[in-house]
C-alpha atoms as a PDB file:
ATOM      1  CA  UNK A   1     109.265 -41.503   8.064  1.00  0.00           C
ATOM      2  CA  UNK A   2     106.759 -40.209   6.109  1.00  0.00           C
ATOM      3  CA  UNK A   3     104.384 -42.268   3.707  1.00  0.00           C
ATOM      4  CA  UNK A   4     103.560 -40.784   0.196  1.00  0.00           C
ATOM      5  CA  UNK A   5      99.800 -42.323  -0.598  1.00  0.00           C
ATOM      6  CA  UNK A   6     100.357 -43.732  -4.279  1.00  0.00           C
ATOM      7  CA  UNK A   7      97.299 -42.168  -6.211  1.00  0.00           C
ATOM      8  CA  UNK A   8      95.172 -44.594  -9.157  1.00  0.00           C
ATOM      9  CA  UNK A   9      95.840 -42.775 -12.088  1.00  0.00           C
ATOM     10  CA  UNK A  10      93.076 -43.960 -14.607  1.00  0.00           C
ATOM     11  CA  UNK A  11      94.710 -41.768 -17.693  1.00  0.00           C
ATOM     12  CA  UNK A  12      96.198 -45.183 -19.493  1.00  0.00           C
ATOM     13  CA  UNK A  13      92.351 -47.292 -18.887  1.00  0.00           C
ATOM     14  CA  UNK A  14      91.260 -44.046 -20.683  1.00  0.00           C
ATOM     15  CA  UNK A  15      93.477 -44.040 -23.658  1.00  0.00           C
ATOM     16  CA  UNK A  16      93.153 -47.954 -23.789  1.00  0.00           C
ATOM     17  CA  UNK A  17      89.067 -47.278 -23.942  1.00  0.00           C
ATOM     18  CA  UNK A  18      89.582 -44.872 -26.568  1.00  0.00           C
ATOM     19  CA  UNK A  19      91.997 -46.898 -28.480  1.00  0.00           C
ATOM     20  CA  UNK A  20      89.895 -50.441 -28.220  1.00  0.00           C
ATOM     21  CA  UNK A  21      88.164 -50.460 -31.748  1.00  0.00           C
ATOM     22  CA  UNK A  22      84.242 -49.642 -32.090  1.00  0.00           C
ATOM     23  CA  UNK A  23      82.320 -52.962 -32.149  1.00  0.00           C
ATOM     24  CA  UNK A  24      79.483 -52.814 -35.039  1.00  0.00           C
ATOM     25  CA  UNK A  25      76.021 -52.662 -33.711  1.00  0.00           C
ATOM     26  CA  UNK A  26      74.379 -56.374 -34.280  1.00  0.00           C
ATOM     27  CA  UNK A  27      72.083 -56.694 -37.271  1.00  0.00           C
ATOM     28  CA  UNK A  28      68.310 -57.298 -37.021  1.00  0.00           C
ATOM     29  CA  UNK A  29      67.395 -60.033 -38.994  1.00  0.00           C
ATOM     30  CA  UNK A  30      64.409 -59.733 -41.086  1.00  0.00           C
ATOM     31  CA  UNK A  31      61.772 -61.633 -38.831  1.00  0.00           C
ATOM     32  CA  UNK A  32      63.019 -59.904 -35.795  1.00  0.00           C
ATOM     33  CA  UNK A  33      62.130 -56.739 -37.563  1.00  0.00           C
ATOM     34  CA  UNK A  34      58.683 -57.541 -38.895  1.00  0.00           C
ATOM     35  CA  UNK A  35      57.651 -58.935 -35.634  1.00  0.00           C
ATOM     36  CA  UNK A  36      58.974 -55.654 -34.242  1.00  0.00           C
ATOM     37  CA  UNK A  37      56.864 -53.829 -36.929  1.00  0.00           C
ATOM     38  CA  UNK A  38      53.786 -55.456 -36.083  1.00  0.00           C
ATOM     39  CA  UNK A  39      54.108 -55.429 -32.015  1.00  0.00           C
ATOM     40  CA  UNK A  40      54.707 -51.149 -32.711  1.00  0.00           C
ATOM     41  CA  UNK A  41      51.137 -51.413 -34.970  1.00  0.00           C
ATOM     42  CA  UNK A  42      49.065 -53.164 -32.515  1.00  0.00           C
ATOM     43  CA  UNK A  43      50.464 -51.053 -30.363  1.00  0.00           C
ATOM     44  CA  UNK A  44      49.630 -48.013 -32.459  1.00  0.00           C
ATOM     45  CA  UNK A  45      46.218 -49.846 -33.033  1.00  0.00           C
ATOM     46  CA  UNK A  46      45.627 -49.958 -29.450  1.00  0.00           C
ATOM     47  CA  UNK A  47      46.467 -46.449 -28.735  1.00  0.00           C
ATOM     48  CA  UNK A  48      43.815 -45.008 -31.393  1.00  0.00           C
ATOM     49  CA  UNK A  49      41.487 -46.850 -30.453  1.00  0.00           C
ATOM     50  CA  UNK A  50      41.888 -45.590 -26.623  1.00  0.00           C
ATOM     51  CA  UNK A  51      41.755 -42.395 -28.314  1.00  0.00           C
ATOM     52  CA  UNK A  52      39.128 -42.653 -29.949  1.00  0.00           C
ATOM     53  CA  UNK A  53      37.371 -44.072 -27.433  1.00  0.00           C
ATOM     54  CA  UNK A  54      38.110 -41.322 -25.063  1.00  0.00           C
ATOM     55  CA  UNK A  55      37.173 -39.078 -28.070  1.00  0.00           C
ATOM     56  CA  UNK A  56      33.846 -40.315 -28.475  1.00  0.00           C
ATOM     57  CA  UNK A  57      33.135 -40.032 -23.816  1.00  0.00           C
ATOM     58  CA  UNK A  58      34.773 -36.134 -24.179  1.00  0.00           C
ATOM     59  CA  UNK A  59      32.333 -35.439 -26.726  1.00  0.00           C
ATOM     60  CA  UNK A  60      28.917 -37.246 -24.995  1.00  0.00           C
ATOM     61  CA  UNK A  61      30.339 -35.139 -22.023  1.00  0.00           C
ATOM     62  CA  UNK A  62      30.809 -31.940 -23.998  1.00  0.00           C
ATOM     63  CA  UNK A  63      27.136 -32.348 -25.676  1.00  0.00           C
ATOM     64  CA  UNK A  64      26.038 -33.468 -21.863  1.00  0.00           C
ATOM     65  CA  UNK A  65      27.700 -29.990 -20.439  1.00  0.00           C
ATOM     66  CA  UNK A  66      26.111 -27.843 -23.745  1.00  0.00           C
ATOM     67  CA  UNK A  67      22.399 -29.362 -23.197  1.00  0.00           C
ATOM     68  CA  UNK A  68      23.128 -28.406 -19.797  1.00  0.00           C
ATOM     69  CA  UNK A  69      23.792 -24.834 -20.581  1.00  0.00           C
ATOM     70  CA  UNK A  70      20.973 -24.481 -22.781  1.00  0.00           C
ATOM     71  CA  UNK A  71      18.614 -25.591 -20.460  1.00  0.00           C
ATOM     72  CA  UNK A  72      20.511 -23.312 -17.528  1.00  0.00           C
ATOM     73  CA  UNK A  73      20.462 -20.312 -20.238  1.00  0.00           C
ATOM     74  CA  UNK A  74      16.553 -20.975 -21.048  1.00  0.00           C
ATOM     75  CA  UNK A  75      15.815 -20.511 -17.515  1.00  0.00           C
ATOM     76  CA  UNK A  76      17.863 -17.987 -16.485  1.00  0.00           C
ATOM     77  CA  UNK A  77      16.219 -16.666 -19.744  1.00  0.00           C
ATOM     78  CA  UNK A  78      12.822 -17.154 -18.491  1.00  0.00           C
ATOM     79  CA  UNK A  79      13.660 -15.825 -14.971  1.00  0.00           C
ATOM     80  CA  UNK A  80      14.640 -12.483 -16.575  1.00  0.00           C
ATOM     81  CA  UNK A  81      11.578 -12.509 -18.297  1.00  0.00           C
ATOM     82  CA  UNK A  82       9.366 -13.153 -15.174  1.00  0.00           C
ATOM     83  CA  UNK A  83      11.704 -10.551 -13.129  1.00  0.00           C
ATOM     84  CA  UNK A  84      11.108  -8.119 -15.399  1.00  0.00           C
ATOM     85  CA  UNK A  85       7.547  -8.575 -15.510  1.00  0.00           C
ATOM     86  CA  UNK A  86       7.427  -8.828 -12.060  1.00  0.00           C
ATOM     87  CA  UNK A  87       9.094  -5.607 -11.514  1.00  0.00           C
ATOM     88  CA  UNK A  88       6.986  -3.743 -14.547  1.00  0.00           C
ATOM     89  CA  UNK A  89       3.819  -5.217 -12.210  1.00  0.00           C
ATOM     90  CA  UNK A  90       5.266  -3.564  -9.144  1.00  0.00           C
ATOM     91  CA  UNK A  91       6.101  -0.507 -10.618  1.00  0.00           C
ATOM     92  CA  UNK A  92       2.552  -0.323 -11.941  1.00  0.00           C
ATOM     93  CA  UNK A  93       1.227  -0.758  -8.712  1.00  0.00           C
ATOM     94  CA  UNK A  94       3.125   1.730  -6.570  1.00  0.00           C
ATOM     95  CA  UNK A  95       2.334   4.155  -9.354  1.00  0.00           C
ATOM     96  CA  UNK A  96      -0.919   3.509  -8.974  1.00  0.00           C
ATOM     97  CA  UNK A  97      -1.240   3.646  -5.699  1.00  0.00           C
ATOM     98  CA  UNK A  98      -3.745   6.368  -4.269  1.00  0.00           C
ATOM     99  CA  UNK A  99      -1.307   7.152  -1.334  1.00  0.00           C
ATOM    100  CA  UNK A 100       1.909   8.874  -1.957  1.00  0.00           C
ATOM    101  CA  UNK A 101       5.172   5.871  -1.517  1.00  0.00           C
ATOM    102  CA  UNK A 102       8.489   7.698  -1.339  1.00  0.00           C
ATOM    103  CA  UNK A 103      11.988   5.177  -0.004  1.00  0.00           C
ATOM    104  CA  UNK A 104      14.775   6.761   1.003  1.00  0.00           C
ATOM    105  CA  UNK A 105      18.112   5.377   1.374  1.00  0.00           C
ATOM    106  CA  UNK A 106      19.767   5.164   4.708  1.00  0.00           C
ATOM    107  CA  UNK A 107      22.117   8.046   3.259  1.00  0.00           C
ATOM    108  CA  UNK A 108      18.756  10.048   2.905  1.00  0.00           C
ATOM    109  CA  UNK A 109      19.198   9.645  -0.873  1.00  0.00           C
ATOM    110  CA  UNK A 110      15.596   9.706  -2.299  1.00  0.00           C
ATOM    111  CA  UNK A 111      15.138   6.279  -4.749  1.00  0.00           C
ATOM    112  CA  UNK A 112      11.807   5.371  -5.340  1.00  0.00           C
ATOM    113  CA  UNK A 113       8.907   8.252  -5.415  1.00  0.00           C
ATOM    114  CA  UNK A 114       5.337   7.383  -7.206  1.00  0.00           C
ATOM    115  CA  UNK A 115       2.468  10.054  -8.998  1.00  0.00           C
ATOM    116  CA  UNK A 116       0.661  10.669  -5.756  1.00  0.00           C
ATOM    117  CA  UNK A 117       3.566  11.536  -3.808  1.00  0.00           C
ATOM    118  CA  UNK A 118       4.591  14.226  -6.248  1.00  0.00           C
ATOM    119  CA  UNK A 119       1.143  15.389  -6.227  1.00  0.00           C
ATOM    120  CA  UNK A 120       0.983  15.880  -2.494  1.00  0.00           C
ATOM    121  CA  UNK A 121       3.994  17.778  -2.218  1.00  0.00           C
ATOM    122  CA  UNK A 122       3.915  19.428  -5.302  1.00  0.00           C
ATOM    123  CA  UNK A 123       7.118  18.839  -6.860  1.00  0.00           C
ATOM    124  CA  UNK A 124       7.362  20.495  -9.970  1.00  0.00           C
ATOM    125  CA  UNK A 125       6.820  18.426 -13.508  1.00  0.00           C
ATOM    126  CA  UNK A 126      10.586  19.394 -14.656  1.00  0.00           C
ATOM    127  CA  UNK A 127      11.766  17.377 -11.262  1.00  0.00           C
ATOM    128  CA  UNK A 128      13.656  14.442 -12.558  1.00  0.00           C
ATOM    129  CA  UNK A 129      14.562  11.688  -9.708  1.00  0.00           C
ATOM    130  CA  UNK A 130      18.497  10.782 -10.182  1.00  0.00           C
ATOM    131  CA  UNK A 131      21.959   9.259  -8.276  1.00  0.00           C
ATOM    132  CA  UNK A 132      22.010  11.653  -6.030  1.00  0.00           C
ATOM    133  CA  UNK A 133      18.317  13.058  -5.259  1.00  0.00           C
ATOM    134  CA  UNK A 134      17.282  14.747  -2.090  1.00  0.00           C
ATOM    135  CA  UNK A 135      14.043  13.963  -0.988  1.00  0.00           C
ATOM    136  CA  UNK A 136      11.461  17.119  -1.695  1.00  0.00           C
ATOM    137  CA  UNK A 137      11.835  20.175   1.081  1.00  0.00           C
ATOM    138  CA  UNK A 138       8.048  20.275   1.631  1.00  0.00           C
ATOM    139  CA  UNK A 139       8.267  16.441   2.844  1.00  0.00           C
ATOM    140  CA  UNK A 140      11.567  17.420   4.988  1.00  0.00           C
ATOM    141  CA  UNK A 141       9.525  20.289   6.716  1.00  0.00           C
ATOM    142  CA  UNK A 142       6.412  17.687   7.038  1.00  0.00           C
ATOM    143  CA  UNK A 143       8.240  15.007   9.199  1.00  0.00           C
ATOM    144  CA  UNK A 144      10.377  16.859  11.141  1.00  0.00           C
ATOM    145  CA  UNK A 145       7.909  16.575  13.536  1.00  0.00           C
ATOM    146  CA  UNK A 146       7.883  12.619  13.340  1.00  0.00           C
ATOM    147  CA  UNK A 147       9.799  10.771  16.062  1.00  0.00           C
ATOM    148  CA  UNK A 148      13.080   9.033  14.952  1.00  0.00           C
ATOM    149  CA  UNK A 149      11.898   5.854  15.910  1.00  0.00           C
ATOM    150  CA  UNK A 150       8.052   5.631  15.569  1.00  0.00           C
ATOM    151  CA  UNK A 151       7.301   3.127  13.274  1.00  0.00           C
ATOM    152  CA  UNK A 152       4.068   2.076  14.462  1.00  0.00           C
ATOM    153  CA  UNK A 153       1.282   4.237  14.108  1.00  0.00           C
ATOM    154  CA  UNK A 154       0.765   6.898  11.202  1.00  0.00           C
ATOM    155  CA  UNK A 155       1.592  10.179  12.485  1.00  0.00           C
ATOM    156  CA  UNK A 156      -0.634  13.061  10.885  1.00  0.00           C
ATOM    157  CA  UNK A 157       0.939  16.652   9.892  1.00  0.00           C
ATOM    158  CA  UNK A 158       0.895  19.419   7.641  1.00  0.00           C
ATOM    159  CA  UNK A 159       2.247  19.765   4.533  1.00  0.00           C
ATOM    160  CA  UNK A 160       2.232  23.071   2.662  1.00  0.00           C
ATOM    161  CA  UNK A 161       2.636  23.315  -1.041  1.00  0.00           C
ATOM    162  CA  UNK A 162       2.060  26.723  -2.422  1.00  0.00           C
ATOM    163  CA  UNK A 163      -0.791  28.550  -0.469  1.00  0.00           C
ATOM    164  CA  UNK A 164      -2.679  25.634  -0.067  1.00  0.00           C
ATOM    165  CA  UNK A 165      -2.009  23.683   3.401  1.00  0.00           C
ATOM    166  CA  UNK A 166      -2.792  20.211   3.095  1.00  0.00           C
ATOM    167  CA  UNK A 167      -3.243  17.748   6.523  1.00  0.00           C
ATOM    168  CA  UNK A 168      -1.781  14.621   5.355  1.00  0.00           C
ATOM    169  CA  UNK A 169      -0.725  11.434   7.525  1.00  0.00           C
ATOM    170  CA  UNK A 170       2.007   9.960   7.555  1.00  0.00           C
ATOM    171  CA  UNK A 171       3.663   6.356   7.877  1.00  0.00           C
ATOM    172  CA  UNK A 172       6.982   4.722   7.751  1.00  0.00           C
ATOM    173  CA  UNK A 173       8.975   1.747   7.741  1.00  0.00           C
ATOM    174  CA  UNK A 174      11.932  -0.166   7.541  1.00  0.00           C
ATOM    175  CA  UNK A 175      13.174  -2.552   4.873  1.00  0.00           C
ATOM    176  CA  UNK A 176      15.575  -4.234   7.980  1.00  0.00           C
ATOM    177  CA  UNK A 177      14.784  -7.371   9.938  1.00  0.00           C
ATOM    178  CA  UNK A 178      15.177  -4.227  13.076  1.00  0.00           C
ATOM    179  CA  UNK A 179      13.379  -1.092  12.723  1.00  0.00           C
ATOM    180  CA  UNK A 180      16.253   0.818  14.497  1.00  0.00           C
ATOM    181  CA  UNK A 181      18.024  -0.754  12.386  1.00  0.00           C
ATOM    182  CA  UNK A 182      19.875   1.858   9.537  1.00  0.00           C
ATOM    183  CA  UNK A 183      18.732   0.931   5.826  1.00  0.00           C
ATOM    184  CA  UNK A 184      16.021   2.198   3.147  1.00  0.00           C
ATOM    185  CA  UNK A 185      13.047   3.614   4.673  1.00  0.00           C
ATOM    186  CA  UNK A 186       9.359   3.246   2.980  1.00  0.00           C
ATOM    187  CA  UNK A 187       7.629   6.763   3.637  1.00  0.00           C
ATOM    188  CA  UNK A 188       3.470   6.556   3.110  1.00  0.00           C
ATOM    189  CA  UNK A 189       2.021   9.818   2.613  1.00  0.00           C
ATOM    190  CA  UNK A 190      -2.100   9.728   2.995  1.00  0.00           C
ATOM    191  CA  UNK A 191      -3.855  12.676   2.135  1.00  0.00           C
ATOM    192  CA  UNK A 192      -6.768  13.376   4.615  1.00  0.00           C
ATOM    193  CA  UNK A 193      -8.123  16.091   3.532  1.00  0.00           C
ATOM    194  CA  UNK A 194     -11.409  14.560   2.020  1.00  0.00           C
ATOM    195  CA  UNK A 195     -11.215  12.302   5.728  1.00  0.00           C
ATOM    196  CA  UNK A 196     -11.361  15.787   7.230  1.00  0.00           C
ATOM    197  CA  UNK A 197     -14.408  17.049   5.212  1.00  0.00           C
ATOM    198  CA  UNK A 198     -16.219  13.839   5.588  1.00  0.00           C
ATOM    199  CA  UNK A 199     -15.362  13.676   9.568  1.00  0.00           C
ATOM    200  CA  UNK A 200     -17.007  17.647   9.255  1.00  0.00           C
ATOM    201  CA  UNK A 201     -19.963  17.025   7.508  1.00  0.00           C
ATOM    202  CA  UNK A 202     -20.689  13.626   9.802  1.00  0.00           C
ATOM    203  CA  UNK A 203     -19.927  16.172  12.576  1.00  0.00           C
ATOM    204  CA  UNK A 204     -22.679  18.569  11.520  1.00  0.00           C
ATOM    205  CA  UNK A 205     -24.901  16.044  10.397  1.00  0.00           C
ATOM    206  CA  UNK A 206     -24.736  14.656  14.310  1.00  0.00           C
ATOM    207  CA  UNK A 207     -25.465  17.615  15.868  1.00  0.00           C
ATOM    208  CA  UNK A 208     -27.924  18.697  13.416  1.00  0.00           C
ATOM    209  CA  UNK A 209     -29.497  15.404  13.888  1.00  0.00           C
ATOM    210  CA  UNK A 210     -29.562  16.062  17.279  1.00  0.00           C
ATOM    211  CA  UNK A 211     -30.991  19.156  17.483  1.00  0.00           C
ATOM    212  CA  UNK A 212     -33.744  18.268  15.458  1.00  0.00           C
ATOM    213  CA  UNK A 213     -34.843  15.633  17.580  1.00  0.00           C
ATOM    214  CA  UNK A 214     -34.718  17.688  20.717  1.00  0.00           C
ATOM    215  CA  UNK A 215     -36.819  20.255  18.580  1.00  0.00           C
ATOM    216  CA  UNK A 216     -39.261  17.641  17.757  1.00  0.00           C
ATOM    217  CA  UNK A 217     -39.114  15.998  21.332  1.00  0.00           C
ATOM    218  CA  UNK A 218     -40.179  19.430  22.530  1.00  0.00           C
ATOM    219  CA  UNK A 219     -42.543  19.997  19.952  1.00  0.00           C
ATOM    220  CA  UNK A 220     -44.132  16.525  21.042  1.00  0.00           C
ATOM    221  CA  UNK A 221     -44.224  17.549  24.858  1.00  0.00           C
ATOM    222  CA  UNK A 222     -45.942  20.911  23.826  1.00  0.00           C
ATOM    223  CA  UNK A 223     -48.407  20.034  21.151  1.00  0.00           C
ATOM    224  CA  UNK A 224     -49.757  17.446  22.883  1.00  0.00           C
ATOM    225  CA  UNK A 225     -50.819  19.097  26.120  1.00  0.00           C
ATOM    226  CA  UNK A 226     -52.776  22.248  23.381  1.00  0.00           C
ATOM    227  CA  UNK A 227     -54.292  19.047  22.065  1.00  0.00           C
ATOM    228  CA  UNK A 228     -55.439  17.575  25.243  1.00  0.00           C
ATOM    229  CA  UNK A 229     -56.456  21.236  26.140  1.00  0.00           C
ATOM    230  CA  UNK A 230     -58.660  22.138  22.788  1.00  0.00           C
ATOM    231  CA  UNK A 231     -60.510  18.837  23.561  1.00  0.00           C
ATOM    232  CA  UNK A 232     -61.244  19.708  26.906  1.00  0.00           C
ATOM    233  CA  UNK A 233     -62.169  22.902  25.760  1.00  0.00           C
ATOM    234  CA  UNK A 234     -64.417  21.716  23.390  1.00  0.00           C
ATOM    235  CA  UNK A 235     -66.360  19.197  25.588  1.00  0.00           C
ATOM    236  CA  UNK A 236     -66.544  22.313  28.189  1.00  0.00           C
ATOM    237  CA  UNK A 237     -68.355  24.347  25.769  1.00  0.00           C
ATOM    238  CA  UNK A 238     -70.735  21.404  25.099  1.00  0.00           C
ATOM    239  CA  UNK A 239     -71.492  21.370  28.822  1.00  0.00           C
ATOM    240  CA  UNK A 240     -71.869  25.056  29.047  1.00  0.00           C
ATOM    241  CA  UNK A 241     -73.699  25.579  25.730  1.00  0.00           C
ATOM    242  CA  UNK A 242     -76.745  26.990  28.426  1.00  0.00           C
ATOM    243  CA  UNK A 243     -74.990  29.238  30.033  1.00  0.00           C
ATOM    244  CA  UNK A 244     -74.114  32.348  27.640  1.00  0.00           C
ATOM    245  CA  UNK A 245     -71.855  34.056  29.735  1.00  0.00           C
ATOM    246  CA  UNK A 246     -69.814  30.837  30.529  1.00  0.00           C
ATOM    247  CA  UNK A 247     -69.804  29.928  27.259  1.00  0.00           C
ATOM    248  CA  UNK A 248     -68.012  33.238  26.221  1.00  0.00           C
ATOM    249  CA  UNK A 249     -64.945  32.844  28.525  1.00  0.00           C
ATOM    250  CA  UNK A 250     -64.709  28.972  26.685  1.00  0.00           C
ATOM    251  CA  UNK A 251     -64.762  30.454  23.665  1.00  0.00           C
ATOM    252  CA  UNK A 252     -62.542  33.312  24.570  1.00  0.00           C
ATOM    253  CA  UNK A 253     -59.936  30.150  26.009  1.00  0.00           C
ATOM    254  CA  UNK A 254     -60.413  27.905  22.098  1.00  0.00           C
ATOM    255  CA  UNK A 255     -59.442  31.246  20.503  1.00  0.00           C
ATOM    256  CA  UNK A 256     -56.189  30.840  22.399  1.00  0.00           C
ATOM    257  CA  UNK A 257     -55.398  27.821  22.218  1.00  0.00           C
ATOM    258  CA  UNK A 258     -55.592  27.561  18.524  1.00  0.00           C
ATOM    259  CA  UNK A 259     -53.731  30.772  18.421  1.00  0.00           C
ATOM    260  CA  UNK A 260     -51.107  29.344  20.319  1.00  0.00           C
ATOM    261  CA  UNK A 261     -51.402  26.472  18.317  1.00  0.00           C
ATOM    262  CA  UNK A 262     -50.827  27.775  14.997  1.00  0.00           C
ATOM    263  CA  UNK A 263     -47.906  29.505  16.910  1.00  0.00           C
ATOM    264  CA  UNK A 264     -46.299  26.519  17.724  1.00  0.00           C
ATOM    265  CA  UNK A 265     -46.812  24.952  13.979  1.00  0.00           C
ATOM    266  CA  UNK A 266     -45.473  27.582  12.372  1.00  0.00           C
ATOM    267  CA  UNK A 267     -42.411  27.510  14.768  1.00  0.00           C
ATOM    268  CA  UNK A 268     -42.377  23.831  14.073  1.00  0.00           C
ATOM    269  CA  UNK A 269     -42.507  24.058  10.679  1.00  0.00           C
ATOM    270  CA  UNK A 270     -39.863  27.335  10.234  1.00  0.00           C
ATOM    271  CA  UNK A 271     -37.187  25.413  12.018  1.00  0.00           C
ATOM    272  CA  UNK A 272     -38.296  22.027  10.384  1.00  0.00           C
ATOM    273  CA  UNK A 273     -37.598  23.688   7.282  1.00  0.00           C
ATOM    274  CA  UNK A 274     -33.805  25.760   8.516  1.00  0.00           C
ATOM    275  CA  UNK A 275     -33.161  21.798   9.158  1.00  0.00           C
ATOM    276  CA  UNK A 276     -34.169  20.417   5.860  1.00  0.00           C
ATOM    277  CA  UNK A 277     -31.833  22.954   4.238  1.00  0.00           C
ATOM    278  CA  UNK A 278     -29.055  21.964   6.350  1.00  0.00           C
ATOM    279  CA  UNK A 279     -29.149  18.345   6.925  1.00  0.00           C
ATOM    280  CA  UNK A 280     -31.254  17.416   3.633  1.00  0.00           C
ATOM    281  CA  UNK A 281     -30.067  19.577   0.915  1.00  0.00           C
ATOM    282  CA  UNK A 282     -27.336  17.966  -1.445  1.00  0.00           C
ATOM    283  CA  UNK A 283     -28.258  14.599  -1.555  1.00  0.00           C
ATOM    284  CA  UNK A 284     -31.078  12.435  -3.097  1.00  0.00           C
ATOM    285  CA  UNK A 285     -33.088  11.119  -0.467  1.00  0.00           C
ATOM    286  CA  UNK A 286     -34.253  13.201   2.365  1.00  0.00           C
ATOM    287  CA  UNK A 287     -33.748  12.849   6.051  1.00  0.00           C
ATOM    288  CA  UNK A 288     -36.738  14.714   7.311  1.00  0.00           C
ATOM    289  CA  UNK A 289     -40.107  13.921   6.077  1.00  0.00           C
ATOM    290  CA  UNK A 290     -43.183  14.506   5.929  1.00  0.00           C
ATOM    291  CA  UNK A 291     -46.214  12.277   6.509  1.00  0.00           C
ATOM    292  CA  UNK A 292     -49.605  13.287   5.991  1.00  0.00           C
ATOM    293  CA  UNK A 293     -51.839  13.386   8.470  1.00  0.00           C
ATOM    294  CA  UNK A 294     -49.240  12.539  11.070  1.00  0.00           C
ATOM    295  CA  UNK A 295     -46.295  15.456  10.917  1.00  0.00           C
ATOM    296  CA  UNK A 296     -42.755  15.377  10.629  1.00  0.00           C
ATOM    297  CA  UNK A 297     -40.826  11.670  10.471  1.00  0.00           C
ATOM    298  CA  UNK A 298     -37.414  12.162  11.429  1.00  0.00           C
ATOM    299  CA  UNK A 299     -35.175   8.766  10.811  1.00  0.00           C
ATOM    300  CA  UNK A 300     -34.606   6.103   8.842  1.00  0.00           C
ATOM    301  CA  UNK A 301     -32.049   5.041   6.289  1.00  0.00           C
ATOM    302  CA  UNK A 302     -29.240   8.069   5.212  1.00  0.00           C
ATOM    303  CA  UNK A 303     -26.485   8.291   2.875  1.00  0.00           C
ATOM    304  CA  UNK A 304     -23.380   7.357   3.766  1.00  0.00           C
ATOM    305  CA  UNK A 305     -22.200  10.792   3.962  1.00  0.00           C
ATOM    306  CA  UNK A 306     -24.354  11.403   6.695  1.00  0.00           C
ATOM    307  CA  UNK A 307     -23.278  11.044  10.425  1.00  0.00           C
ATOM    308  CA  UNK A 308     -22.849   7.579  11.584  1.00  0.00           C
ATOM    309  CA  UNK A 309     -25.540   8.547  13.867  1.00  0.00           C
ATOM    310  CA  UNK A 310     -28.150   9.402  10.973  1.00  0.00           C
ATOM    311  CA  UNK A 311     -27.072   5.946   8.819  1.00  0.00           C
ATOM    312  CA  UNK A 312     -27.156   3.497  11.526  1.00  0.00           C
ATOM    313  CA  UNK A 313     -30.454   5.274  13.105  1.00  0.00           C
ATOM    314  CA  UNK A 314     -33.272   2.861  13.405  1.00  0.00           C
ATOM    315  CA  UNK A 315     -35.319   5.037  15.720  1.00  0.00           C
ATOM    316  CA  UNK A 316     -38.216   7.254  13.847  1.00  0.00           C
ATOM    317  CA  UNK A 317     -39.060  10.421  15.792  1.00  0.00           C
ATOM    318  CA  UNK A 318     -42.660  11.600  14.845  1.00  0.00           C
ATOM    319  CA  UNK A 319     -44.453  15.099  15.441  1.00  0.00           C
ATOM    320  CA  UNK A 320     -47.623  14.986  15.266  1.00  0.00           C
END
């Protein structure tokens, strides 16, 4: 047999809910209320005054944070200042530099070229450095000669800007912890060409110097055996004043010897001079002089664009 499960039907609870009458909400009397009143004001009191007290700490903190940024803006104020003036002092000094400073970026972008540098390689006044700039072609031909990764010693070259060829050395490095390392590149561009003249001149002076004391060494060694022979000379004709015909071959023999004297004076004395000319002439205080009653005094102190032979010199070479 089957069994039919008898389902609750709740419909009539429903109806009888619905039906029951409404039961009027229970009246406050008036104490209950006024105590209610006052419990919702201290409450309300309570709740302002957290406010306000958490009113008064967000503004201590928000005059806390703005004395903070003032202080934060002054310096980053003062460090602008100070970078700036830092910078204006560096650029002042490369452009003042008496060496040519060109920096190149590891793109070969040219970023940083001073006064000098332009005047070495002759860029034209109209050449305006930019995003973009190539570094000059004259300074391109100059280091293609310099090794890729010589950073060490200062390489020299030659650098040609218009007709005039100008020998200028030249020295690099890196602004990376690594010098192989790829990255801006400081180029220093030294112009030798006054290095040259001065290294010439000492050159000339040195040999010059040189030569004139062999010439006097030699003029030494000579005149002083003619000396030593007009003496003896001298005290022969003394001896021989008796003898007439003895007396005419010693005075035949003096005649010589002074002639050959005066020969070797005036020899002295022309090349003495061909040396003053060339070693003295130019600057104030002379090299070769002379002493009377002694001769020619070779030595002493020189200018400093003499040879370092001739300035640090304390020997004194003397003909008599």
């Amino acid at each position: 047999m089957s069994r039919v499960t008898n389902l609750p039907n709740d419909r009539p609870r429903a109806l009888s809910a619905a039906s029951a009458p409404a039961i009027p909400p229970k009246m406050e009397t008036p104490v209950v209320a006024q105590e209610n009143l006052a419990r919702a004001f201290v409450t309300f009191t309570q709740a302002a005054g957290s406010l306000e007290k958490s009113y008064t700490q967000l503004q201590a903190e928000v005059s806390r944070l703005h004395g903070e940024l003032q202080r934060t803006n002054s310096e980053l104020e003062r460090s602008l200042e100070e970078n700036a003036r830092m910078r204006s002092y560096l650029t002042r000094v490369v452009e003042s530099l008496p060496c040519g400073v060109l920096v190149v970026n590891a793109g070969g972008t040219l970023q940083i070229i001073n006064p000098e540098a332009r005047r070495l390689l002759g860029t034209p006044v109209e050449w305006v450095l930019g995003d973009g700039t190539r570094p000059p072609k004259a300074f391109v031909k100059a280091i293609d000669g310099v090794p890729a990764k010589k950073f060490e010693f200062e390489q020299e070259t030659l650098i040609q800007n218009g007709s005039v060829v100008r020998p200028v050395g030249v020295f690099r490095t890196s602004l990376q912890d690594r010098a192989d390392a790829a990255g801006d590149t400081v180029w220093i561009v030294r112009d030798l060409t006054e290095q040259k003249r001065i290294a010439e001149e000492r050159e000339t002076a040195r040999k010059s110097l040189a030569l004139a004391e062999i010439a006097t060494v030699l003029a030494h060694e000579i005149r002083n055996p003619l000396g030593s022979m007009e003496l003896f000379t001298g005290l022969l004709a003394d001896a021989t004043a008796h003898l007439p015909e003895t007396r005419q071959w010693i005075t035949h023999l003096q005649a010589g010897l002074r002639a050959l004297s005066a020969t070797m004076t005036n020899v002295v004395d022309v090349y003495i001079n061909y040396l003053r000319r060339k070693v003295d002439s130019g600057y104030e205080r002379a090299l070769i002089r002379t002493v009377r009653g002694v001769g020619y005094q070779i030595g002493g102190a020189a200018p400093a664009a003499r040879s370092a032979a001739a300035s640090s010199s304390s020997s004194v070479t003397t003909v008599v």
